[in-house]
N, C-alpha and C. Protein backbone atom coordinates (compact mmCIF):
# COMPACT_ATOMS: atom_id res chain seq x y z
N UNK A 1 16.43 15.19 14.25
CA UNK A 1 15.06 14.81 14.54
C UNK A 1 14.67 13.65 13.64
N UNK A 2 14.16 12.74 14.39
CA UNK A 2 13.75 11.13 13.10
C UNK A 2 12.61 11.80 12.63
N UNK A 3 12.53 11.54 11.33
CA UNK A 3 11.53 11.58 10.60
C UNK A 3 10.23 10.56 10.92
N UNK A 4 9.08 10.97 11.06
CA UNK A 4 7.88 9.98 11.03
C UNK A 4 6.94 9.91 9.90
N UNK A 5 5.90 8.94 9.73
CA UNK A 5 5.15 8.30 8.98
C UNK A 5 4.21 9.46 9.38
N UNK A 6 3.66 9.70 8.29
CA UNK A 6 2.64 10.06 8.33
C UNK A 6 1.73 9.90 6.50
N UNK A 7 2.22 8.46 6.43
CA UNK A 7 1.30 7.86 5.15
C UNK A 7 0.20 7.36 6.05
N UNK A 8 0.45 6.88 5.91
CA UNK A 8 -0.20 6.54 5.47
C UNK A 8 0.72 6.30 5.20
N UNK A 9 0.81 7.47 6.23
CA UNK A 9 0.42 7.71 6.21
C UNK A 9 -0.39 8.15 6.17
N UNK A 10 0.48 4.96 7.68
CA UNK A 10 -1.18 4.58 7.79
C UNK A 10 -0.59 5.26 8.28
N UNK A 11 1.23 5.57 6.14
CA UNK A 11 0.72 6.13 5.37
C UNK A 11 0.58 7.19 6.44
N UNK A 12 -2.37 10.03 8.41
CA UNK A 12 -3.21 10.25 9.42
C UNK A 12 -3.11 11.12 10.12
N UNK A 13 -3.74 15.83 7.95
CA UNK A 13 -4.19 14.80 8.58
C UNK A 13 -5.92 14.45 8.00
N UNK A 14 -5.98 12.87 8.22
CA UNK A 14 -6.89 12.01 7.52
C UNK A 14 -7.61 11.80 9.05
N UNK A 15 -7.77 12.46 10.04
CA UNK A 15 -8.74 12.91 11.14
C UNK A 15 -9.66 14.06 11.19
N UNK A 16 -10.70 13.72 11.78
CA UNK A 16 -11.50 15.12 10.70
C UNK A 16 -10.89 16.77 11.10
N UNK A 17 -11.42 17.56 10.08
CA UNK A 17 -11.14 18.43 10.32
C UNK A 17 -9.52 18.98 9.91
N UNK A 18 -8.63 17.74 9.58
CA UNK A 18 -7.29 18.24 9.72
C UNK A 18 -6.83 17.54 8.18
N UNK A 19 -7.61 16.77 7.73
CA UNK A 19 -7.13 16.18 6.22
C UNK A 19 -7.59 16.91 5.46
N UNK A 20 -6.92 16.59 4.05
CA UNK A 20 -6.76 17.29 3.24
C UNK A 20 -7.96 17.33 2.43
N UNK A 21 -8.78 15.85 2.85
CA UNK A 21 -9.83 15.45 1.66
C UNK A 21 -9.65 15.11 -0.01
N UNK A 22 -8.19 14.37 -0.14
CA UNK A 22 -8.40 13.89 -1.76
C UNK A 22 -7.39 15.39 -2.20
N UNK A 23 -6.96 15.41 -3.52
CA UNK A 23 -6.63 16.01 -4.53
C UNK A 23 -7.56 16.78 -4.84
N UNK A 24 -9.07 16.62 -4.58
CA UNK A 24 -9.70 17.21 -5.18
C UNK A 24 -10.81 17.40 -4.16
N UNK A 25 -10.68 16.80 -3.26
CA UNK A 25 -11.53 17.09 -1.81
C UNK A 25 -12.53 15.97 -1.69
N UNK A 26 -13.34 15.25 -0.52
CA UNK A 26 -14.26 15.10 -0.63
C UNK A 26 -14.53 13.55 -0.82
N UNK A 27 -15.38 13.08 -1.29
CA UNK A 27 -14.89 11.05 -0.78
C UNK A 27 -14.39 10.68 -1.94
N UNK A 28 -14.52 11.53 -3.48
CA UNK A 28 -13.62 11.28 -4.39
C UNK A 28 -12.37 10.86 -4.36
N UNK A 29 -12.18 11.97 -3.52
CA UNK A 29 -10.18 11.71 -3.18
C UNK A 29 -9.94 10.46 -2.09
N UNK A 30 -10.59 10.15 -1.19
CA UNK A 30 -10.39 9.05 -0.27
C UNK A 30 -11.31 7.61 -0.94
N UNK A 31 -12.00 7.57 -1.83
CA UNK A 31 -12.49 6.62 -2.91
C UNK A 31 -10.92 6.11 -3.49
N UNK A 32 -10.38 7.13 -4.49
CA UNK A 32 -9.19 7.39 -4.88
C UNK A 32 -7.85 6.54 -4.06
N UNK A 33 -7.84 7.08 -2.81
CA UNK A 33 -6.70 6.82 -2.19
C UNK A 33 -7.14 5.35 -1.71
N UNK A 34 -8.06 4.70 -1.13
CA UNK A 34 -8.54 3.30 -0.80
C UNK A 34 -7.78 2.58 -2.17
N UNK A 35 -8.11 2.98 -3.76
CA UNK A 35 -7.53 1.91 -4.48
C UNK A 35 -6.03 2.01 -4.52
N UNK A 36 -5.21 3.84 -4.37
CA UNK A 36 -4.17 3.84 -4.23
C UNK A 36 -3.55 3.09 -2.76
N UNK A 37 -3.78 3.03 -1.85
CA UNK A 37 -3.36 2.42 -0.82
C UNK A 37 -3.02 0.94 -0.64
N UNK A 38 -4.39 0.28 -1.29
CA UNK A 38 -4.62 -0.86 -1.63
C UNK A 38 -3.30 -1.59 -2.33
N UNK A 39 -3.12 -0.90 -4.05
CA UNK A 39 -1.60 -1.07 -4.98
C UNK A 39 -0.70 -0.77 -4.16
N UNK A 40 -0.26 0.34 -3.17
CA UNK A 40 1.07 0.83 -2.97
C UNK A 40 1.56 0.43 -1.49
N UNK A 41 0.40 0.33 -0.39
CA UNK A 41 0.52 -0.17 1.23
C UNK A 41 0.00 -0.97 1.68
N UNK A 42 -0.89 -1.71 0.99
CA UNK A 42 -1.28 -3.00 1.84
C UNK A 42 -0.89 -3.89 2.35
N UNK A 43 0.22 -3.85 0.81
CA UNK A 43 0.80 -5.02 1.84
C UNK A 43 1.41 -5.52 2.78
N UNK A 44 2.04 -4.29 3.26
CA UNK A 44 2.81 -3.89 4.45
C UNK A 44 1.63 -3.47 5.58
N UNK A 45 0.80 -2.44 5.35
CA UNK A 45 0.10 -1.49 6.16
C UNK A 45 -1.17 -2.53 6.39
N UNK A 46 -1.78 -3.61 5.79
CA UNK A 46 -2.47 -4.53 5.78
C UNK A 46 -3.82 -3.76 4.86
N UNK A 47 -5.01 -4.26 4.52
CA UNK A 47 -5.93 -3.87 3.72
C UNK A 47 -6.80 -3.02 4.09
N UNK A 48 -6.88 -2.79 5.41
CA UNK A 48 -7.47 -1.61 5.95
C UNK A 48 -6.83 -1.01 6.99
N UNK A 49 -5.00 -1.27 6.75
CA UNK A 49 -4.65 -0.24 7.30
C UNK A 49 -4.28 -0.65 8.67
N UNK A 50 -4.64 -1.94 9.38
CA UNK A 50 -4.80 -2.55 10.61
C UNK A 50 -2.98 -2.85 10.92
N UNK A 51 -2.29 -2.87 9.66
CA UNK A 51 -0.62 -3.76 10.25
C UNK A 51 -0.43 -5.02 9.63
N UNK A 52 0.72 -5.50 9.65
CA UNK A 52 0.64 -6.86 9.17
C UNK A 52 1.80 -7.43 9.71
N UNK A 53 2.56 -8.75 9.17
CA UNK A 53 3.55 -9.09 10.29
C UNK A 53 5.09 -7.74 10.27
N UNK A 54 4.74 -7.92 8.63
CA UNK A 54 5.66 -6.66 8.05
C UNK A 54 5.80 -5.12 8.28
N UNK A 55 4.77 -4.94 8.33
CA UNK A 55 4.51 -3.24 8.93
C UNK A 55 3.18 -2.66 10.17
N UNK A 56 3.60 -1.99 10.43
CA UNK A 56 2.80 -1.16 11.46
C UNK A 56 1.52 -0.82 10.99
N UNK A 57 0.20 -0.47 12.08
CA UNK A 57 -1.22 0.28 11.59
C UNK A 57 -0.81 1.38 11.73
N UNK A 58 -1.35 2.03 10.96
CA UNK A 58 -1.63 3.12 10.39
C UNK A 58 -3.43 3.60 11.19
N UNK A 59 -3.57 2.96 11.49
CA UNK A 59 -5.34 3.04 12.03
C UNK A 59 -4.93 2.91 13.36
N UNK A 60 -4.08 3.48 13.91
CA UNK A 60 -3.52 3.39 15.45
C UNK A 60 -3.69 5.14 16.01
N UNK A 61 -3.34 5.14 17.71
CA UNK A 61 -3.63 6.46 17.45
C UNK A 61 -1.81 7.43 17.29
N UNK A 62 -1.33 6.32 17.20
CA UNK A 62 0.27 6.56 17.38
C UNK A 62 0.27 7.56 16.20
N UNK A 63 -0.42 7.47 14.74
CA UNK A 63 -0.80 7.86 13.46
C UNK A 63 -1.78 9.23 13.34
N UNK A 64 -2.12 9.78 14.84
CA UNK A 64 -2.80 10.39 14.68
C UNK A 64 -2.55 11.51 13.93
N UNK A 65 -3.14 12.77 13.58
CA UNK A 65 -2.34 14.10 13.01
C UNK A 65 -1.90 14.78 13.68
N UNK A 66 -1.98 14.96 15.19
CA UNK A 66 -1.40 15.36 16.19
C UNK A 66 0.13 15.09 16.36
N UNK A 67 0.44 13.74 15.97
CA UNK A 67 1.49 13.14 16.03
C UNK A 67 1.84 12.77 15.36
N UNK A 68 1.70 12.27 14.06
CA UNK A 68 1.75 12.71 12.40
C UNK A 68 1.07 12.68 11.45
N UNK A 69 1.56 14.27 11.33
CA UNK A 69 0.86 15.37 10.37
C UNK A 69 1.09 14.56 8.96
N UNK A 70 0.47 15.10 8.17
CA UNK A 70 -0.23 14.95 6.80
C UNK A 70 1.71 14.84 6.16
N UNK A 71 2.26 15.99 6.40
CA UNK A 71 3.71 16.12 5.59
C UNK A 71 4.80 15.43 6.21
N UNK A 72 4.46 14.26 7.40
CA UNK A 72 4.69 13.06 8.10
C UNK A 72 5.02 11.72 6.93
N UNK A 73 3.77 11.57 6.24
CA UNK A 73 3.63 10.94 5.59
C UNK A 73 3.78 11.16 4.08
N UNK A 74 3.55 12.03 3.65
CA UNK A 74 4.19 12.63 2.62
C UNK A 74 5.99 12.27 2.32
N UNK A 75 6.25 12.47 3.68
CA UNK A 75 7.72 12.58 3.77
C UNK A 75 8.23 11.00 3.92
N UNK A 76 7.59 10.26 4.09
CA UNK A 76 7.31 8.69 4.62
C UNK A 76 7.82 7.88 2.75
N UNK A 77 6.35 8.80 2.19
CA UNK A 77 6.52 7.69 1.04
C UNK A 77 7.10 8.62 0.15
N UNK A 78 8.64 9.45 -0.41
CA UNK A 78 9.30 10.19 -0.78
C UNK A 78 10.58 9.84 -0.36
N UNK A 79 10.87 9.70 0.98
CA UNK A 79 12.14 9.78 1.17
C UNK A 79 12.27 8.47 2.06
N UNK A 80 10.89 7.70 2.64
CA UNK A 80 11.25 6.23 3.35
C UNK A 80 11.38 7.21 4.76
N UNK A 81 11.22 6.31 6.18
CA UNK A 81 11.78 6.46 7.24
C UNK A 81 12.16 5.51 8.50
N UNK A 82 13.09 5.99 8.63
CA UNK A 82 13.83 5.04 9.73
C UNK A 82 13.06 4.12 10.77
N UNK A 83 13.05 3.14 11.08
CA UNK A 83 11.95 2.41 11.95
C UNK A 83 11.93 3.68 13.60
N UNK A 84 10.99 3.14 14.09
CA UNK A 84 10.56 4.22 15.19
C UNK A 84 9.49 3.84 16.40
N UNK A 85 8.58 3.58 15.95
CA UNK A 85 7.12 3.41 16.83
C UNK A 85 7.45 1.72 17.33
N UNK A 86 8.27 1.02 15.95
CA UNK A 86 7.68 -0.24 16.19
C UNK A 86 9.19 -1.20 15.93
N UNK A 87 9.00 -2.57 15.60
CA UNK A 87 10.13 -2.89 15.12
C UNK A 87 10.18 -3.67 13.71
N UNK A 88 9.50 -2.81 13.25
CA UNK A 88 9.07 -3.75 11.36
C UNK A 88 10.53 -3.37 10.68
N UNK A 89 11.88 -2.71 11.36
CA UNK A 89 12.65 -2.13 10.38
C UNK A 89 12.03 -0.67 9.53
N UNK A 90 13.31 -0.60 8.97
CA UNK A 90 13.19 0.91 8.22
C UNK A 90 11.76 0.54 7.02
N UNK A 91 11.29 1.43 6.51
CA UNK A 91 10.26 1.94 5.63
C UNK A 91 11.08 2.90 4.38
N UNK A 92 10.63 1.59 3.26
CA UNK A 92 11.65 2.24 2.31
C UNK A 92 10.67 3.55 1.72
N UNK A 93 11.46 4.43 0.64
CA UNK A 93 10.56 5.58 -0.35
C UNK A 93 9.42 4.10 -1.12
N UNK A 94 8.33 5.01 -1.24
CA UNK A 94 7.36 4.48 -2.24
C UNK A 94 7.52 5.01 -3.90
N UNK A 95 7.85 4.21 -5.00
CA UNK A 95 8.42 4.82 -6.16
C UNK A 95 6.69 4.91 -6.59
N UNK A 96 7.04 6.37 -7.76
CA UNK A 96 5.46 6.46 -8.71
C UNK A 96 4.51 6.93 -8.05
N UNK A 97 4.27 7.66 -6.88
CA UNK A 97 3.02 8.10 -6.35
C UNK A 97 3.33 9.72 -6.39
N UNK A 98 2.41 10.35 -6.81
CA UNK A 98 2.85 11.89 -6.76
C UNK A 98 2.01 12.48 -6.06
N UNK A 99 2.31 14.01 -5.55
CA UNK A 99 1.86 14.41 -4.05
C UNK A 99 0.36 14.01 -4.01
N UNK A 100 -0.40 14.22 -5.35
CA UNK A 100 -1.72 14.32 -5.21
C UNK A 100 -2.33 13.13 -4.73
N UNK A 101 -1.75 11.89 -5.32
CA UNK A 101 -1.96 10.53 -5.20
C UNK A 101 -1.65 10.07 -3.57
N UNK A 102 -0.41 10.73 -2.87
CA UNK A 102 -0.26 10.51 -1.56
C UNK A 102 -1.66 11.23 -1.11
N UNK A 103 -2.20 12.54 -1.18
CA UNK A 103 -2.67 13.44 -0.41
C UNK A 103 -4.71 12.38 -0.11
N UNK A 104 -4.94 11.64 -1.60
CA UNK A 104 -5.89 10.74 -1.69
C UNK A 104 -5.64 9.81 -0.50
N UNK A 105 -4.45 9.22 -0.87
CA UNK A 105 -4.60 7.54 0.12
C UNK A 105 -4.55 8.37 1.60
N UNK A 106 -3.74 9.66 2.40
CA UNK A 106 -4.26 9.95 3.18
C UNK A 106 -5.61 10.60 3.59
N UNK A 107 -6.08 11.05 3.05
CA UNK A 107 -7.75 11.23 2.92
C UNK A 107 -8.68 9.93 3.14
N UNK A 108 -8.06 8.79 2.76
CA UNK A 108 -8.41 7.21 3.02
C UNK A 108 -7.81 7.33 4.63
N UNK A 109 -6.76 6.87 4.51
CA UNK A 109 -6.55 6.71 5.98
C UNK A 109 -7.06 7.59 7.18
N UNK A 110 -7.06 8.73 7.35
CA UNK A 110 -7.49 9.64 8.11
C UNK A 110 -9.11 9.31 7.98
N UNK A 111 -9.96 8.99 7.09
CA UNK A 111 -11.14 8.19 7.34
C UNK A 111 -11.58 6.48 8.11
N UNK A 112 -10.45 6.17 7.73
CA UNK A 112 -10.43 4.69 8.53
C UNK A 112 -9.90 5.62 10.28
N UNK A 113 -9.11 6.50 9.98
CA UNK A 113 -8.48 6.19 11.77
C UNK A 113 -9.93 7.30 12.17
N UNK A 114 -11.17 8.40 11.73
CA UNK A 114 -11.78 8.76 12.30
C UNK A 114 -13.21 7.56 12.40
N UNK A 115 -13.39 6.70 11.59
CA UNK A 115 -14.16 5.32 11.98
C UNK A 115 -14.16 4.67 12.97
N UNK A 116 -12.54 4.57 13.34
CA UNK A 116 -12.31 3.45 14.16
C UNK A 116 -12.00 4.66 15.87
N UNK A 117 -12.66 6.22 15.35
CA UNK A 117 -12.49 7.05 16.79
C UNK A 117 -10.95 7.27 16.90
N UNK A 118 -10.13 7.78 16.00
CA UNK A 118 -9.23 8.30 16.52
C UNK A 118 -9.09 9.79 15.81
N UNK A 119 -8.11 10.65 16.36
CA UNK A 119 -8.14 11.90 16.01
C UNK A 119 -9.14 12.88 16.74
């Protein structure tokens, strides 16, 4: 079975009702994950998450939590995953982010993809 993104787990679950809300719950943790996302996926995932020439959105509904879950993305920036949805190539591991710090930037994302009506 290929492994999928679910960072954000653009890194999305970060749809209501199904995210985690932060490390610590609540817009703290997605405050949190906006600056972590910002350092660790932008530049790939673009600044809000939209894509860039390099990587895929994450604010798509391909990202949803339906279709990947929270431990999608978890598993995304830990172990990297094989290209899939799109053709940006493979998605390497993200070094230095620990679960709590992933569980924030998805609490970010799963707020951008319920903004923009998905989930």
């Amino acid at each position: 079975m290929r492994r999928t993104l679910t960072l954000v787990a653009a890194m999305v679950a970060l749809a209501g009702g199904c995210g985690t809300g932060g490390a610590d719950g609540g817009d703290a943790g997605a405050q949190r994950g906006e600056q972590l996302f910002t350092a660790n996926c932008a530049v790939c995932h673009g600044p809000e998450g939209q894509g860039t020439t390099v990587g895929p959105p994450l604010v798509h509904e391909i990202y949803e939590p339906g279709h990947h879950p929270d431990d999608a993305f978890h598993r995304a920036v830990s172990d990297g995953t094989p290209a899939h949805h799109w053709n940006f190539g493979d998605m390497p591991p993200v070094a230095g982010l620990d679960s709590d710090e992933v569980d924030d930037i998805i609490a970010w994302v799963r707020q951008q993809q319920r903004d923009a009506g998905i989930g």
